[in-house]
Protein backbone atom coordinates (compact mmCIF):
# COMPACT_ATOMS: atom_id res chain seq x y z
CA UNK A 1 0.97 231.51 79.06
CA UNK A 2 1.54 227.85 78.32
CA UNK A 3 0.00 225.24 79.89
CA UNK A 4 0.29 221.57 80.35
CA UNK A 5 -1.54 219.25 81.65
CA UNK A 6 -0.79 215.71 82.59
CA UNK A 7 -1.32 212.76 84.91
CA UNK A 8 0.64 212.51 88.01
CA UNK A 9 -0.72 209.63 89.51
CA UNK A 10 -3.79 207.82 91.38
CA UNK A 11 -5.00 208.32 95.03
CA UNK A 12 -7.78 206.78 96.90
CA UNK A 13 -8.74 205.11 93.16
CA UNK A 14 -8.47 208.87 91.97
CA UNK A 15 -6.20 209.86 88.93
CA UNK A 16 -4.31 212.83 90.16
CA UNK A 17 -3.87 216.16 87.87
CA UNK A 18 -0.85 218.15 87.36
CA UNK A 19 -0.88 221.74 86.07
CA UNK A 20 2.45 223.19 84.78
CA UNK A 21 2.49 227.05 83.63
CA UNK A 22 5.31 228.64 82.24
CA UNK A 23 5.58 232.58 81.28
CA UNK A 24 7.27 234.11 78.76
CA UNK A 25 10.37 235.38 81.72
CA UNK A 26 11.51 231.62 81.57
CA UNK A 27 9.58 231.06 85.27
CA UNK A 28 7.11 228.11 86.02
CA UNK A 29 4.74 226.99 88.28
CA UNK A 30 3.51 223.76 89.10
CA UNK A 31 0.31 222.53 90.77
CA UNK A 32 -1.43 218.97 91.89
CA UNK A 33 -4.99 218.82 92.66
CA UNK A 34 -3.90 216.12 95.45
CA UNK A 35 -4.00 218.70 98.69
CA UNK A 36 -3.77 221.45 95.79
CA UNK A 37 -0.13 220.97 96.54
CA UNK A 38 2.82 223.33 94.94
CA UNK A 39 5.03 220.53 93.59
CA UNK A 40 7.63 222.94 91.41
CA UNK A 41 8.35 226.84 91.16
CA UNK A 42 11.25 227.10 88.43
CA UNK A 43 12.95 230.76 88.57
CA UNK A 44 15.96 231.74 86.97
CA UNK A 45 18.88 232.85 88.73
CA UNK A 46 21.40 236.09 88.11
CA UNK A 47 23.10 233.77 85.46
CA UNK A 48 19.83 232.68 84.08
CA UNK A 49 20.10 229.04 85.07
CA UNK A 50 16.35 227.93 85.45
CA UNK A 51 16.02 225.80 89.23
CA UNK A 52 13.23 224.55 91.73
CA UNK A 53 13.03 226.84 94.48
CA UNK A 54 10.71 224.88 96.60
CA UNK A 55 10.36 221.35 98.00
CA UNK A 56 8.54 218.69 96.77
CA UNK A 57 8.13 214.92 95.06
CA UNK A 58 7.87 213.89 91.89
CA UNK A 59 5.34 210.69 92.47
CA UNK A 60 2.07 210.65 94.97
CA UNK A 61 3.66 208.07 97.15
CA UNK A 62 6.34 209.53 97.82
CA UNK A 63 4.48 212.33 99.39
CA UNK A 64 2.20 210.00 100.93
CA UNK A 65 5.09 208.17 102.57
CA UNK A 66 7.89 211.13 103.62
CA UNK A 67 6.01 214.64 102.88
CA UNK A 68 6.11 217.10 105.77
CA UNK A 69 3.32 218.93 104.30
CA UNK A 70 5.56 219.70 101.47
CA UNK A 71 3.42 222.47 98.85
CA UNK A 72 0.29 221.66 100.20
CA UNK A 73 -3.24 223.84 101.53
CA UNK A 74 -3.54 223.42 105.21
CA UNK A 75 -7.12 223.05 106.09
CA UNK A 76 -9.60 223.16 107.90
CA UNK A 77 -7.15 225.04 110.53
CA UNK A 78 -3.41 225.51 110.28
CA UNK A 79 -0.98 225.24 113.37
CA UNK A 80 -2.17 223.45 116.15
CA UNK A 81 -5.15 223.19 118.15
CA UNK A 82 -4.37 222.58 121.96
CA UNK A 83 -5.77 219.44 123.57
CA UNK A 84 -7.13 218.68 119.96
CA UNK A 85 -10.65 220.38 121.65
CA UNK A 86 -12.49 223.28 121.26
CA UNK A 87 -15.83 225.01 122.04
CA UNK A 88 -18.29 227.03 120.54
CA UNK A 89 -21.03 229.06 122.36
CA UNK A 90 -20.67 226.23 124.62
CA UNK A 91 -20.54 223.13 122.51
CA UNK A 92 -17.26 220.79 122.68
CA UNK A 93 -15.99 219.71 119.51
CA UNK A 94 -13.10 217.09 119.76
CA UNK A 95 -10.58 216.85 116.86
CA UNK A 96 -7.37 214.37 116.14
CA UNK A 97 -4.82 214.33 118.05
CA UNK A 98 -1.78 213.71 115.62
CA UNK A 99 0.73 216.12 117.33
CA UNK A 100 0.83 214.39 120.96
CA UNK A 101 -1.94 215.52 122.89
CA UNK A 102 -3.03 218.41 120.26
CA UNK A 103 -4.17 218.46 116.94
CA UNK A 104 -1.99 219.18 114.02
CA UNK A 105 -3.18 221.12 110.43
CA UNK A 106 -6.47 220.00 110.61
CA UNK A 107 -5.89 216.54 111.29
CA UNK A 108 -4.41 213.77 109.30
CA UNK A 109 -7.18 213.75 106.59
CA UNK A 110 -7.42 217.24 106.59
CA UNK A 111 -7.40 219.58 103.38
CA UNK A 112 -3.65 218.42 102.16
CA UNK A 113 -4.74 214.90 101.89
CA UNK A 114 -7.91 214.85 99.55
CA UNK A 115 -8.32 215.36 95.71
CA UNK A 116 -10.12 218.55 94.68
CA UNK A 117 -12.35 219.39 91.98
CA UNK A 118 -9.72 221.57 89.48
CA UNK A 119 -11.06 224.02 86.74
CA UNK A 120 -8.76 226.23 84.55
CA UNK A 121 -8.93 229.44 83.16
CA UNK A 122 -5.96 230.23 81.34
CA UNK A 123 -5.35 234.04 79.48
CA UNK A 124 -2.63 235.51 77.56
CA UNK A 125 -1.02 237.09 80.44
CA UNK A 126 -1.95 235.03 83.20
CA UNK A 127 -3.21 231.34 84.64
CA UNK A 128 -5.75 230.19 87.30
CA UNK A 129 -5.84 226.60 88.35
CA UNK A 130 -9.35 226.94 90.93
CA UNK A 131 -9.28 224.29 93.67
CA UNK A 132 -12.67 223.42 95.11
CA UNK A 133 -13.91 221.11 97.86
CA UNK A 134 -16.50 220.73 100.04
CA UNK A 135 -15.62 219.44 103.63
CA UNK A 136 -18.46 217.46 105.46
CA UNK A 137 -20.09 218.20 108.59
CA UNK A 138 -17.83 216.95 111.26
CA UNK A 139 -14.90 216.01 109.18
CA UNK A 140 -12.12 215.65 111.37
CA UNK A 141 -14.46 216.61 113.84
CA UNK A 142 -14.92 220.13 112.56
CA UNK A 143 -18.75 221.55 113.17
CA UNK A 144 -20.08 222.52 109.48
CA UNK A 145 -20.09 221.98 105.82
CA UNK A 146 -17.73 223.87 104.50
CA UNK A 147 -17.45 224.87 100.77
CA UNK A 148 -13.94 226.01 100.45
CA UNK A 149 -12.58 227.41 97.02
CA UNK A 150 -8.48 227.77 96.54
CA UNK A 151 -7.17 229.44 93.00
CA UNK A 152 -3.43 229.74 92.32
CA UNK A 153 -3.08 232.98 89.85
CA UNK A 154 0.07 232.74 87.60
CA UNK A 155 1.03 235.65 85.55
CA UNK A 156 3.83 237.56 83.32
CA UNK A 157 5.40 239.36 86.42
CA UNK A 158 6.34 236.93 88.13
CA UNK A 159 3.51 236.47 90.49
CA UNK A 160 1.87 233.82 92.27
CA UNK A 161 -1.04 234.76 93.70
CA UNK A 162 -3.12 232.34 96.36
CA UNK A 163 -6.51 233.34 97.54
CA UNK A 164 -8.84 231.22 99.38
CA UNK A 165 -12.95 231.32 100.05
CA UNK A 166 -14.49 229.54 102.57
CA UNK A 167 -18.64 229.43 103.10
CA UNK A 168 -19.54 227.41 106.01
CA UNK A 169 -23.51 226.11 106.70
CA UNK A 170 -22.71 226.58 110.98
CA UNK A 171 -20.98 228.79 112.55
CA UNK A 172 -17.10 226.87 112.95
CA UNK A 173 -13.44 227.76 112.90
CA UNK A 174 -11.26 228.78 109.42
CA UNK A 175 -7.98 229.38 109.39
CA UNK A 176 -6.28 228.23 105.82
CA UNK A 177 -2.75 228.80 104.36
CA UNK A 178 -0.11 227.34 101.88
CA UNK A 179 2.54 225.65 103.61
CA UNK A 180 4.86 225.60 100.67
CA UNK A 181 9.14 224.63 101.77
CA UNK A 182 11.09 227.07 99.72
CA UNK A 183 14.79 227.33 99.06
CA UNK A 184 16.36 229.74 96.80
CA UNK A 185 19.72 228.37 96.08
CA UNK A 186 18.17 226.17 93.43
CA UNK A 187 17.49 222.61 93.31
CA UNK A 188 18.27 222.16 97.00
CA UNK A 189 21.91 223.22 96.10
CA UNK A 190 22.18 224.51 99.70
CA UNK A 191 20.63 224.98 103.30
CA UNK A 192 18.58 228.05 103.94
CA UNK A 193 21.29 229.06 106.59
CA UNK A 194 22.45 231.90 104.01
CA UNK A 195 19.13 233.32 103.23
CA UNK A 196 18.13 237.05 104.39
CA UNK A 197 14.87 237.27 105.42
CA UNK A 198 12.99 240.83 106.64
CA UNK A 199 9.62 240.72 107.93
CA UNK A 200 7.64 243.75 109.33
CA UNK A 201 7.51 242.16 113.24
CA UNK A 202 7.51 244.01 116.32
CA UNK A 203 6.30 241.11 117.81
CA UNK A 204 5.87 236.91 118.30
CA UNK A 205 3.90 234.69 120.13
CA UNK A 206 5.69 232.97 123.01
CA UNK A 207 5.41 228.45 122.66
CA UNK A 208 5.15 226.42 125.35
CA UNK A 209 7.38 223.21 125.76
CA UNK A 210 4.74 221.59 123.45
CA UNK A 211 4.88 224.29 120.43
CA UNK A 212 1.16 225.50 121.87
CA UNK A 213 1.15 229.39 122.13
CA UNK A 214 0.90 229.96 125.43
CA UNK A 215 -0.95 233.55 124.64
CA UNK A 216 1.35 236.07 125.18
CA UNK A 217 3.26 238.42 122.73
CA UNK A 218 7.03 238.62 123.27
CA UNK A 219 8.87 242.17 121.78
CA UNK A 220 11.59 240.97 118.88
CA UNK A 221 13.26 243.95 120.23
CA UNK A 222 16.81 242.66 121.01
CA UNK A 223 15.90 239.09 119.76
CA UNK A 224 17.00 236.98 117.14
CA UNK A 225 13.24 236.96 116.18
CA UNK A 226 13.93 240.62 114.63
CA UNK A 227 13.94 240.78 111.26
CA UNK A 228 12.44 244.44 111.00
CA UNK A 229 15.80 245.09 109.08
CA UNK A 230 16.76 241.99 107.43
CA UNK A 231 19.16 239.18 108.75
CA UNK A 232 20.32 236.09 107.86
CA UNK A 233 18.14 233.15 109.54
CA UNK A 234 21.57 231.52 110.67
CA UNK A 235 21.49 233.94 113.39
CA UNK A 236 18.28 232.68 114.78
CA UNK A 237 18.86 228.89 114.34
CA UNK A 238 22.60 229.12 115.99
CA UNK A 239 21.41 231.10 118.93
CA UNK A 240 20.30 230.21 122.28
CA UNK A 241 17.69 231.61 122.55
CA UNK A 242 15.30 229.70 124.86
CA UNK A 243 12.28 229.72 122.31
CA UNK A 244 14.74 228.17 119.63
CA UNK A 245 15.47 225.85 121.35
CA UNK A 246 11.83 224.68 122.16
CA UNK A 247 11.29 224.32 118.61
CA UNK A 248 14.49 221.73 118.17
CA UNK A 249 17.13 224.46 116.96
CA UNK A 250 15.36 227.22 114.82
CA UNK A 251 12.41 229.03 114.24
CA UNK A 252 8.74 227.67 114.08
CA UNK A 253 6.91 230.70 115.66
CA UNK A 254 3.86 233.02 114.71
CA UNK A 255 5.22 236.32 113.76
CA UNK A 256 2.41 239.03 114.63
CA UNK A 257 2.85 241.90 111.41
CA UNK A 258 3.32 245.65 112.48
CA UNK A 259 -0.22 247.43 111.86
CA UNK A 260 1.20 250.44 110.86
CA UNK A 261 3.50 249.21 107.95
CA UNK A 262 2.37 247.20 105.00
CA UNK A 263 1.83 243.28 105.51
CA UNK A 264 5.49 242.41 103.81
CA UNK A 265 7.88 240.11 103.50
CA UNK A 266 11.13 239.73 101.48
CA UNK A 267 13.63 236.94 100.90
CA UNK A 268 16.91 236.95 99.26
CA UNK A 269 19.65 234.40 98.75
CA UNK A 270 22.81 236.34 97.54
CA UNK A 271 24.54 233.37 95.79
CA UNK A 272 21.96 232.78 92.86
CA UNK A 273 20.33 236.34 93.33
CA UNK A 274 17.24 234.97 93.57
CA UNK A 275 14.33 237.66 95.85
CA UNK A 276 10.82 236.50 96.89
CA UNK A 277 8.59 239.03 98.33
CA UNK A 278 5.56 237.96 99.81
CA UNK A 279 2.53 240.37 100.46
CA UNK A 280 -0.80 239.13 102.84
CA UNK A 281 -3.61 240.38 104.52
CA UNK A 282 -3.39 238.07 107.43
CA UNK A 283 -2.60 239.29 110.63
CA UNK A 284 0.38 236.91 111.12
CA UNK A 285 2.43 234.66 109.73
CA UNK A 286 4.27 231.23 110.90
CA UNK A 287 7.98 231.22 110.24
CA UNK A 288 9.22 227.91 110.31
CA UNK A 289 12.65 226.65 109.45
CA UNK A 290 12.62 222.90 108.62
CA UNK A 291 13.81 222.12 112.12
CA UNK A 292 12.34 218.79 112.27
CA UNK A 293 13.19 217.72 108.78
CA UNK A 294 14.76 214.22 108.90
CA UNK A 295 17.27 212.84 106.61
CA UNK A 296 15.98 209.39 106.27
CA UNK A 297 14.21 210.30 102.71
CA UNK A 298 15.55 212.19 99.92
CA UNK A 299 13.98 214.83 97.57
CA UNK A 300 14.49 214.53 93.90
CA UNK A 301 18.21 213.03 94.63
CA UNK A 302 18.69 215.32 97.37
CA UNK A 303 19.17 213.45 100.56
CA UNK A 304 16.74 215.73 103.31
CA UNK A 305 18.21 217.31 106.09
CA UNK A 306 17.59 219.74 108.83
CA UNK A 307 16.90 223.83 107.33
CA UNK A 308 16.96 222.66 103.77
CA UNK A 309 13.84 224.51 103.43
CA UNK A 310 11.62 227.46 104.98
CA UNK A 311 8.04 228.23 105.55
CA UNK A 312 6.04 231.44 105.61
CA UNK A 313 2.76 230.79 106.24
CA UNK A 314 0.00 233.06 106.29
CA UNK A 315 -2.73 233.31 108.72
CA UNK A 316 -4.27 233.78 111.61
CA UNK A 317 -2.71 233.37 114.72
CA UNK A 318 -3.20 229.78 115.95
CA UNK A 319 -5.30 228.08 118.59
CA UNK A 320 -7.09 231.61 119.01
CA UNK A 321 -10.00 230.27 118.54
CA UNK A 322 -12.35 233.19 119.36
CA UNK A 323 -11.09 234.55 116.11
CA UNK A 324 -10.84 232.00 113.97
CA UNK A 325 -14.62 232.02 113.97
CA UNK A 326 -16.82 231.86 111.02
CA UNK A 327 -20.48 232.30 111.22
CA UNK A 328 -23.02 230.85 109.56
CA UNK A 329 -23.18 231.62 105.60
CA UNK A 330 -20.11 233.89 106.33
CA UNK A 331 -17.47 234.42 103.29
CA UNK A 332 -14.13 233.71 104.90
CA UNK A 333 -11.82 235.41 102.62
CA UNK A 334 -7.72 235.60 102.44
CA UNK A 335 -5.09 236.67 99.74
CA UNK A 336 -1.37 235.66 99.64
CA UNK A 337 1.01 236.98 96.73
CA UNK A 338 4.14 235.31 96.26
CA UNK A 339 6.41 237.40 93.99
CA UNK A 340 10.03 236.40 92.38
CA UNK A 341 12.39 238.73 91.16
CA UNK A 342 16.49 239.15 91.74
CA UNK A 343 18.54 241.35 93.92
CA UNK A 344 20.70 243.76 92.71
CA UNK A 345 24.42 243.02 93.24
């Protein structure tokens, strides 16, 4: 595996680390340890053209001044948190409220916009880059230290494996996750309209006006939110459908996985052949389509627009808070594997 290290910038008076891994199938993987974000993920098409398949910045500031969460960990809780408030065994804790009245991905200084402590470990056949941070008592009004550990594993098959560890010193909420924007055209050639995406979902969890779950579990059956066989997500973002429309013309919705078939999910965009599977052991995952992206920045020369990228991010399901709890000295554990291959024709 080779491996390159090299400055990508300051924050906060901090120099900011890249890591850059290639294996020997031509693929690479890129890593900051500002937010632990996933800046680049080069995979070769059917042709064997070498592109970026997910969305990202080349400079600190520019993530700093357009970056929807581009790449990054989402900590201490992804989603949103209703009324930014929450209790435990009876004791209010009151959080940011940076998504109107409710509280967004941990807050605005939550886990995407610190520098963590970086070690590597890198073998013949595979790379980790291990993430580590250690979140105060009450940051962003969260209850508990938190020592939280995130290592990206790189290796010869084409994997990219993200597991996180959490150890908390009171009993508080955890609910982590990568919130990485891919698009397999390559280099933003085109929108994800065209992508095929199969997830195994008999069921989602109904928003309210205010993207808040409201708490109850709506059948896919019939829906554009089936993708039990595979569709393209043009379908979806075209339609309709009421809860499409909540989310401003697209998807941005917790997808709960079927129990009785494995926790999977593939990708595939036909034009460059390009296939990402994605394995978890999360209960659900948040399918969101870019519906909000703006097109008053651009990205690498690409001027941003609306479903230029899409999000599959692991988790629990949000704003349940009773189980997002952690106790006290509890290992919160969680394992995502991202893996990139091509279709047959």
């Amino acid at each position: 595996m080779k491996l390159v290290e090299s400055c990508f910038g300051t924050f906060n008076g901090k120099q900011v680390t890249s890591y850059s891994v290639e294996n020997a199938n031509g693929m690479s993987f890129t890593c900051i340890d500002y937010g632990c974000i996933i800046t680049e993920i080069n995979v070769p098409d059917r042709e064997g053209a070498v592109e970026n398949v997910v969305l990202g910045f080349d400079t600190v500031q520019e993530y700093l001044d357009h970056s929807p969460y581009f790449g990054c960990v989402i900590g201490r809780t992804a989603g949103r948190i209703g009324q930014a408030s929450f209790e435990i065994d009876g004791v209010p804790y009151h959080l940011a409220k940076n998504d109107g009245e409710h509280n967004l991905h941990g807050g605005p200084n939550g886990f995407h916009n610190v520098v963590w402590e970086s070690v590597v470990e890198n073998k013949e056949h595979e790379t980790k880059i291990i993430f580590s941070y250690t979140s105060p008592d009450r940051e962003e009004g969260f209850p508990g230290k938190l020592a939280v550990t995130v290592t990206y594993t790189f290796n010869e098959e084409n994997e990219l494996t993200v597991s996180y560890q959490a150890v908390s010193d009171q009993k508080t909420i955890v609910n982590l996750t990568n919130h990485s924007y891919f698009n397999l055209s390559g280099h933003l050639k085109r929108t994800i309209l065209d992508h095929e995406l199969t997830v195994n979902s008999d069921g989602f969890l109904e928003l309210d006006t205010t993207l808040i779950p409201t708490g109850k579990v709506l059948s896919v059956e019939g829906t554009v939110f089936d993708f039990r066989e595979g569709k393209k997500i043009r379908l979806g973002i075209e339609s309709d459908h009421p809860q499409t429309q909540i989310v401003g013309g697209g998807f941005d919705h917790p997808l709960l996985f079927n129990d009785s078939q494995p926790k999977k999910m593939m990708v595939v965009e036909q034009e460059s052949g390009r296939k990402l599977e994605i394995d978890t052991d999360q209960p659900a995952v948040v399918f969101y389509t870019g519906n909000m992206l703006g097109n008053d920045f651009s990205i690498r020369g690409r001027q941003a627009e609306k479903h230029l990228g899409f999000c599959l991010e692991t988790q629990q399901l949000p704003n349940r808070i009773s189980e997002l709890l952690v106790e006290k000295n509890e290992v919160y554990k969680t394992t995502t594997t991202y893996r990139f291959s091509l279709e047959n024709k």
